[in-house]
N, C-alpha and C. Protein backbone atom coordinates (compact mmCIF):
# COMPACT_ATOMS: atom_id res chain seq x y z
N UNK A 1 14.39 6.58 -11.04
CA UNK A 1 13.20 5.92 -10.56
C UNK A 1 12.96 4.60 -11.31
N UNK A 2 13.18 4.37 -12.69
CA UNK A 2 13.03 3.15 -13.33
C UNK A 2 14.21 2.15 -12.98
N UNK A 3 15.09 3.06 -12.40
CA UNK A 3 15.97 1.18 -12.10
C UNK A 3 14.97 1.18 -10.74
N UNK A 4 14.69 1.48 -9.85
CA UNK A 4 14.16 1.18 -8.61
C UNK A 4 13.43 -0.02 -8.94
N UNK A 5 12.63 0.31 -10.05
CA UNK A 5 11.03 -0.18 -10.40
C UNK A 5 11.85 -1.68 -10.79
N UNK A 6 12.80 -1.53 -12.09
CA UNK A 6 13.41 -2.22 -12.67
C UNK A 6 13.39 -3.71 -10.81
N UNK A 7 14.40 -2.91 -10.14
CA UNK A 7 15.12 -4.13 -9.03
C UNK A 7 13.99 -4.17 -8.29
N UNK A 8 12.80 -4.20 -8.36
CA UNK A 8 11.89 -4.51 -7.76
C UNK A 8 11.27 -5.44 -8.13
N UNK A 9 11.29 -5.22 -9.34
CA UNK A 9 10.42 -6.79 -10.30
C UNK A 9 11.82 -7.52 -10.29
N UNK A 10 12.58 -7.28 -10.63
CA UNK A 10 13.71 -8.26 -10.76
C UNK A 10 13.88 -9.54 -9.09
N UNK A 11 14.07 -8.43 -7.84
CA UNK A 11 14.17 -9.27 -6.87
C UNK A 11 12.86 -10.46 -6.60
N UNK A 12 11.14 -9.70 -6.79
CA UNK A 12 10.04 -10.31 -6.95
C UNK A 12 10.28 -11.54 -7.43
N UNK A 13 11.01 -11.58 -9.03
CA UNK A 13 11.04 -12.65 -9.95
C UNK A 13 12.12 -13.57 -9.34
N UNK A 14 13.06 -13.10 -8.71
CA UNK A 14 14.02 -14.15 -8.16
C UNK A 14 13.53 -14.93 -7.04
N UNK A 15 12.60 -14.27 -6.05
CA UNK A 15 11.95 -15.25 -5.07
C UNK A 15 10.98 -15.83 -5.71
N UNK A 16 10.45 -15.44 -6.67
CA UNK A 16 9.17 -16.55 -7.42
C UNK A 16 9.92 -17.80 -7.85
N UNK A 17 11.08 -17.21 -8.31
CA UNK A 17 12.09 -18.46 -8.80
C UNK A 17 12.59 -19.55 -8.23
N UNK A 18 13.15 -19.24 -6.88
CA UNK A 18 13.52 -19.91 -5.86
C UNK A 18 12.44 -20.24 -4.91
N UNK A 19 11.29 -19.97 -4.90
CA UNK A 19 10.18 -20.57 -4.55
C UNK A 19 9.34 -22.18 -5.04
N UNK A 20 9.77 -21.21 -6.59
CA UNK A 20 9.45 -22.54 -7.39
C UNK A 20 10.25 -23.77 -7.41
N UNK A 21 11.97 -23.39 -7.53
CA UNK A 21 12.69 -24.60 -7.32
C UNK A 21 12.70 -25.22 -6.17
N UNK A 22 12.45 -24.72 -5.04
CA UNK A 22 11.93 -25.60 -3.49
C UNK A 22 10.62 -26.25 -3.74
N UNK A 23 10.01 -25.72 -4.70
CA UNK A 23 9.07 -26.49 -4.91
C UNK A 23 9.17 -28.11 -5.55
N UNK A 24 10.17 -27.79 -6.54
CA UNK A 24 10.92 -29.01 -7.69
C UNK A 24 11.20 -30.05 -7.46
N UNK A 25 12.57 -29.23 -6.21
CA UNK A 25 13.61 -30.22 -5.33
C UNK A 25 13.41 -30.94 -4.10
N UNK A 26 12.68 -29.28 -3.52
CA UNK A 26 12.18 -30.19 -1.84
C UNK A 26 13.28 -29.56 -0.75
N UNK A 27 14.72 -28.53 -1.75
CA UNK A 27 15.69 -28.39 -0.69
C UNK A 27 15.56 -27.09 -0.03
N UNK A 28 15.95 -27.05 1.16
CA UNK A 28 15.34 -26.05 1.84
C UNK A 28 16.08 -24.93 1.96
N UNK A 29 17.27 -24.95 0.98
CA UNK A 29 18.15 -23.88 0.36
C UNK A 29 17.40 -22.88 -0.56
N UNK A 30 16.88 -23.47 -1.31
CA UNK A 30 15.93 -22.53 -2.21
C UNK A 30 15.36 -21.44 -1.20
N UNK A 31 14.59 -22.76 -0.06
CA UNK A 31 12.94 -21.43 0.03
C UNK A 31 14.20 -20.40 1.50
N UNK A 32 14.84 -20.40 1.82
CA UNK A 32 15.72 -19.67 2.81
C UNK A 32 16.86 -18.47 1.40
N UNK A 33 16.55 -19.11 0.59
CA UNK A 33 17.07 -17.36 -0.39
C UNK A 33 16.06 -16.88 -0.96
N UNK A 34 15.06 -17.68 -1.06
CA UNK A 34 13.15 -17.02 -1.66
C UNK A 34 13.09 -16.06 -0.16
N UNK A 35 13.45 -16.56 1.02
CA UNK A 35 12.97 -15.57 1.75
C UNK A 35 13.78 -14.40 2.05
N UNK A 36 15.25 -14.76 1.61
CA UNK A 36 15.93 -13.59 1.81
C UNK A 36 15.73 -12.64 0.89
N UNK A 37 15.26 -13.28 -0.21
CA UNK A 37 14.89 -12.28 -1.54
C UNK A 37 13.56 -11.45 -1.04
N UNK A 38 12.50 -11.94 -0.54
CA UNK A 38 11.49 -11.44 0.12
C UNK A 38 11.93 -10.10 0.67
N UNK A 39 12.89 -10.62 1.67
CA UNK A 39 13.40 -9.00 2.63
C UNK A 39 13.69 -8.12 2.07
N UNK A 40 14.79 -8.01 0.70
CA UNK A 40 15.96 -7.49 0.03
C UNK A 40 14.60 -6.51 -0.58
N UNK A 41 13.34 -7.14 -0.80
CA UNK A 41 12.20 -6.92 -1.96
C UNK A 41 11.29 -5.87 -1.01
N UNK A 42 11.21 -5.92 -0.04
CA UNK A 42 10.53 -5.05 1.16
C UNK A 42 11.32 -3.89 1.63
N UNK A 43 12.60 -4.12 1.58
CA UNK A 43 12.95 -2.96 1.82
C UNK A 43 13.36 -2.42 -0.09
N UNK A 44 13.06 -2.62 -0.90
CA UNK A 44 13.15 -1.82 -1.83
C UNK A 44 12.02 -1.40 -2.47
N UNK A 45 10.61 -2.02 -1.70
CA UNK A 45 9.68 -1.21 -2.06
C UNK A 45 9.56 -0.16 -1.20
N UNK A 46 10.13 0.11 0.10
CA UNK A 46 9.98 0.85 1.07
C UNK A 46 10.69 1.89 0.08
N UNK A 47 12.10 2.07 0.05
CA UNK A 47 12.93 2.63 -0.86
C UNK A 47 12.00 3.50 -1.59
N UNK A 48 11.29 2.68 -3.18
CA UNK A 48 10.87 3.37 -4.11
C UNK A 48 9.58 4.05 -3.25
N UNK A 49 8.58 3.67 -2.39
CA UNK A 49 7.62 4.73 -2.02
C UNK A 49 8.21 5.41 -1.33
N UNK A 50 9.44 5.54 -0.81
CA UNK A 50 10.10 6.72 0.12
C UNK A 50 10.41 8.10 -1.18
N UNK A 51 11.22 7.13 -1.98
CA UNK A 51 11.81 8.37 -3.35
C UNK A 51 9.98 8.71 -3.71
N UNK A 52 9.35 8.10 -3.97
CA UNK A 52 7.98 8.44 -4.71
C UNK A 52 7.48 9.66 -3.45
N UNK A 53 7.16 9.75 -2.15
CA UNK A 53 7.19 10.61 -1.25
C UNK A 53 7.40 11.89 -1.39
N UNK A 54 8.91 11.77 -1.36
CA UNK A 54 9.88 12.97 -1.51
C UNK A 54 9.82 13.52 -2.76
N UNK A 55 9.73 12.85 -3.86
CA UNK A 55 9.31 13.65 -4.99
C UNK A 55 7.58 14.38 -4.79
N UNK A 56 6.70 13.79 -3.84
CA UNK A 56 5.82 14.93 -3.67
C UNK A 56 5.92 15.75 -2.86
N UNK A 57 6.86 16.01 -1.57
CA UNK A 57 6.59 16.88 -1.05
C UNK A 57 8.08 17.69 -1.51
N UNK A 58 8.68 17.34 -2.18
CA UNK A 58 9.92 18.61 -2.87
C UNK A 58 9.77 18.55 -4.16
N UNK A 59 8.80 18.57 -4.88
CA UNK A 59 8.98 18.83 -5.89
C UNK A 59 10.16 19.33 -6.70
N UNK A 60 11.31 19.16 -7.93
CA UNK A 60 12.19 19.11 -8.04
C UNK A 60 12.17 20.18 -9.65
């Protein structure tokens, strides 16, 4: 469960990153991997509340 958490802040911090450098540069390479990072980041919060789920209804 902590790497989940772990690549969750990690992907977060990479689109903040590449948000910011489209911000810098102006190139529109940045904010098109800020948004792919976005997606990558949505489906891995889906992910961790799915495992968070299943650990309540099967208790282990």
């Amino acid at each position: 469960m902590i790497v989940v958490r772990l690549l969750v802040v990690a992907i977060a911090l990479w689109s903040a990153m590449m948000v910011a450098m489209w911000m810098f540069t102006g190139q529109r390479r940045f904010l098109r991997m800020a948004w792919q990072a976005a997606k990558i980041a949505i489906i891995a919060v889906a992910v961790f509340f799915g495992l968070m789920l299943i650990e309540r209804v099967l208790p282990l």
